[in-house]
C-alpha atoms as a PDB file:
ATOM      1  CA  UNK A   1     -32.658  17.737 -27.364  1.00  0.00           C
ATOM      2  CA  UNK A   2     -30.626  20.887 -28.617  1.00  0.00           C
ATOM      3  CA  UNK A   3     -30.618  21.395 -32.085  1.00  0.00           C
ATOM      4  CA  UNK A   4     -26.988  22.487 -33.876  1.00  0.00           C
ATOM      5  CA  UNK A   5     -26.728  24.176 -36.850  1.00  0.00           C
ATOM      6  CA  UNK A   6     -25.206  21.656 -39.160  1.00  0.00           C
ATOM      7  CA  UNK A   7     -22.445  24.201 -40.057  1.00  0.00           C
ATOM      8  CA  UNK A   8     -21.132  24.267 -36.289  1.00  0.00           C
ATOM      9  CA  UNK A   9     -20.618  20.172 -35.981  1.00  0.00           C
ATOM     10  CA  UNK A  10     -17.689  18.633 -35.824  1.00  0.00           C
ATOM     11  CA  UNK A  11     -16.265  15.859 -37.733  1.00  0.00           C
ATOM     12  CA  UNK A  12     -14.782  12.525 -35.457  1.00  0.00           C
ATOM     13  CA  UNK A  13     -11.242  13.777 -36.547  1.00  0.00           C
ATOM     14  CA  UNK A  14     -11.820  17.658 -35.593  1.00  0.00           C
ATOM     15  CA  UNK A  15     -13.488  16.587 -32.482  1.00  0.00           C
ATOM     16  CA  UNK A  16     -10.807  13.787 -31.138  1.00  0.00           C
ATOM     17  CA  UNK A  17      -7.891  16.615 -32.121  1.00  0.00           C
ATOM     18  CA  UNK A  18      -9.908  18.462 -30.051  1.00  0.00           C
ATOM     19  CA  UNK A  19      -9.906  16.179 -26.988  1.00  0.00           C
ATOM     20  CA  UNK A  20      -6.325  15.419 -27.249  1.00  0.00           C
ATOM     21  CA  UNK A  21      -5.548  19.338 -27.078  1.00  0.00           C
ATOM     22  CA  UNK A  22      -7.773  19.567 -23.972  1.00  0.00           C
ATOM     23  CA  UNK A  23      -6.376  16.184 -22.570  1.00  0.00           C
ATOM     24  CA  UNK A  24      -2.527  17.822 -23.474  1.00  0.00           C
ATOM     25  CA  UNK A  25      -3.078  20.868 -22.052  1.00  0.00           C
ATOM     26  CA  UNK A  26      -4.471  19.457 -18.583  1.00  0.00           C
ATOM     27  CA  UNK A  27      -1.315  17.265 -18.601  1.00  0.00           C
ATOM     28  CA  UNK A  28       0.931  19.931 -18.140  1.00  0.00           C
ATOM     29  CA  UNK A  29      -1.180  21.845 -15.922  1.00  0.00           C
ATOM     30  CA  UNK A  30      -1.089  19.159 -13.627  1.00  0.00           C
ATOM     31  CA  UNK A  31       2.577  18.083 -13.820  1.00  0.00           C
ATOM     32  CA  UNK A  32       3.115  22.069 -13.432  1.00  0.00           C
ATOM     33  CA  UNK A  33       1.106  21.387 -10.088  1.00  0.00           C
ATOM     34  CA  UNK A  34       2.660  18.434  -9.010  1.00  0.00           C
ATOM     35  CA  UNK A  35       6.298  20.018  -8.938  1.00  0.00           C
ATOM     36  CA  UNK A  36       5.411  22.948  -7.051  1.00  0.00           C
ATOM     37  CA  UNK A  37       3.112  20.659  -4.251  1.00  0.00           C
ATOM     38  CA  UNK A  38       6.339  18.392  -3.835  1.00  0.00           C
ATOM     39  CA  UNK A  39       8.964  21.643  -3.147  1.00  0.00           C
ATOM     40  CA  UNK A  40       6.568  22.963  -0.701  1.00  0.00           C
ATOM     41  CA  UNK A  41       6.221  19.846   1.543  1.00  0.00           C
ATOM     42  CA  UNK A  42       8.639  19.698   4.477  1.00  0.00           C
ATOM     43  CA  UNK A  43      10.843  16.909   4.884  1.00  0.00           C
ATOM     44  CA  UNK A  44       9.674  14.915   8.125  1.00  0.00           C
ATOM     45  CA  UNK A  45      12.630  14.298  10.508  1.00  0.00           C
ATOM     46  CA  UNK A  46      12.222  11.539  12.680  1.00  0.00           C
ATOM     47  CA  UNK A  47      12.534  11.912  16.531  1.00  0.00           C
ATOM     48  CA  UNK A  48      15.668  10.549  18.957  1.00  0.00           C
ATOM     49  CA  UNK A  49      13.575   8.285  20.415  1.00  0.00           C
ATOM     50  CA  UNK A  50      12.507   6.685  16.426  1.00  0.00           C
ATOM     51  CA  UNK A  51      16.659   6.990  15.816  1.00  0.00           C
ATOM     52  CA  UNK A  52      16.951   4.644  18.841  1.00  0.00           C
ATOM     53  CA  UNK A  53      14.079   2.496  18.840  1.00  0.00           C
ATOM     54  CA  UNK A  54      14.686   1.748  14.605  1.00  0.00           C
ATOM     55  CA  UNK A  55      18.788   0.473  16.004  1.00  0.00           C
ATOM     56  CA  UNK A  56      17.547  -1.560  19.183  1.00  0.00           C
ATOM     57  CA  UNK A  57      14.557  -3.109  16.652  1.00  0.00           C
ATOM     58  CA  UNK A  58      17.348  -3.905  14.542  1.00  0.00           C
ATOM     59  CA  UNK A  59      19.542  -5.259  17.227  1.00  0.00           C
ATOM     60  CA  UNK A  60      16.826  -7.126  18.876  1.00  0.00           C
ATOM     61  CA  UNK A  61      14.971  -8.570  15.842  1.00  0.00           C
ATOM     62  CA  UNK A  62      17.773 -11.258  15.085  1.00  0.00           C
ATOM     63  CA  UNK A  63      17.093 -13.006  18.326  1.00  0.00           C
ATOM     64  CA  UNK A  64      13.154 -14.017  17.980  1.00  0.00           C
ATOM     65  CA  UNK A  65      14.390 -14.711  14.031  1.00  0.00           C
ATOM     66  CA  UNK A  66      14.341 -18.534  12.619  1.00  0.00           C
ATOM     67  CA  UNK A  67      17.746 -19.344  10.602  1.00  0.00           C
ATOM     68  CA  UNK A  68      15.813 -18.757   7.072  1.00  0.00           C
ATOM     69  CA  UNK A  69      14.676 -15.233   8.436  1.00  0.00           C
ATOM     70  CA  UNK A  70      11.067 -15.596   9.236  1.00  0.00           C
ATOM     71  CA  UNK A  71       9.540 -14.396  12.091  1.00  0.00           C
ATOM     72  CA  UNK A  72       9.280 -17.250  14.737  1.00  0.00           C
ATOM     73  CA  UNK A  73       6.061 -17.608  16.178  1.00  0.00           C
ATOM     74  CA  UNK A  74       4.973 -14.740  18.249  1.00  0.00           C
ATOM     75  CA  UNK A  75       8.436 -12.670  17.393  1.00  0.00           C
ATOM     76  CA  UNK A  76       7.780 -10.276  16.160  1.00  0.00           C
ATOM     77  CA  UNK A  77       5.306  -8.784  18.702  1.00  0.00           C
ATOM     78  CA  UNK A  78       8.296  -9.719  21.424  1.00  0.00           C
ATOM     79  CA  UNK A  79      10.953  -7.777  19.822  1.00  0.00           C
ATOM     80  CA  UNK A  80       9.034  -4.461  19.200  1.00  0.00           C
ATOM     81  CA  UNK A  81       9.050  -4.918  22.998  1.00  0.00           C
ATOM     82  CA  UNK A  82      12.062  -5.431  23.813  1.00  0.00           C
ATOM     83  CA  UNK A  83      13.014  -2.625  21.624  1.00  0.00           C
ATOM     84  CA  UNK A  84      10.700  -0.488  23.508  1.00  0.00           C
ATOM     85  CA  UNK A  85      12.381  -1.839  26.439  1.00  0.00           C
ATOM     86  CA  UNK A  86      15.937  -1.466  25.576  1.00  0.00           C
ATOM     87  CA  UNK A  87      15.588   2.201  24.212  1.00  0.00           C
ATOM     88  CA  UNK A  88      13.696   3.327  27.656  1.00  0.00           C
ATOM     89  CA  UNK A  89      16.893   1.990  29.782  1.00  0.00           C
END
């Protein structure tokens, strides 16, 4: 164990005022961080083929639909083909 000089301690108040600089301090670095990381990310642009495929899906979907909107059984897996399949003709 390291022995401190009993002048050099810190009191529970001095030493939380501490941590809540240090705490404070990091805060800002990282929101500082997170602002420049976000305006140096490029925007992802989706393909032609995405464009098409998301308005067939759309399209398509409403037929393997039940009236209250759930997926009938098996639907969903048959209109992401038939997407596929529409957007390829």
């Amino acid at each position: 164990m390291v022995s401190i000089a009993r002048d050099m301690m810190l009191t529970v108040e001095e030493y939380m005022a501490l941590r809540r600089l240090i705490d404070s301090e990091r805060e800002s670095e990282g929101a500082e961080l997170a602002v420049t990381q976000l305006d140096s990310k490029p925007k992802k642009r989706s393909t032609a083929y995405q464009r098409k495929y998301k308005k067939a899906f759309k399209e398509t979907a409403k037929r393997y639909k039940l009236k209250s909107g759930k997926w009938k059984k098996g639907g969903f897996k048959a209109a992401v083909k038939a997407a596929h399949k529409a957007v390829k003709k």
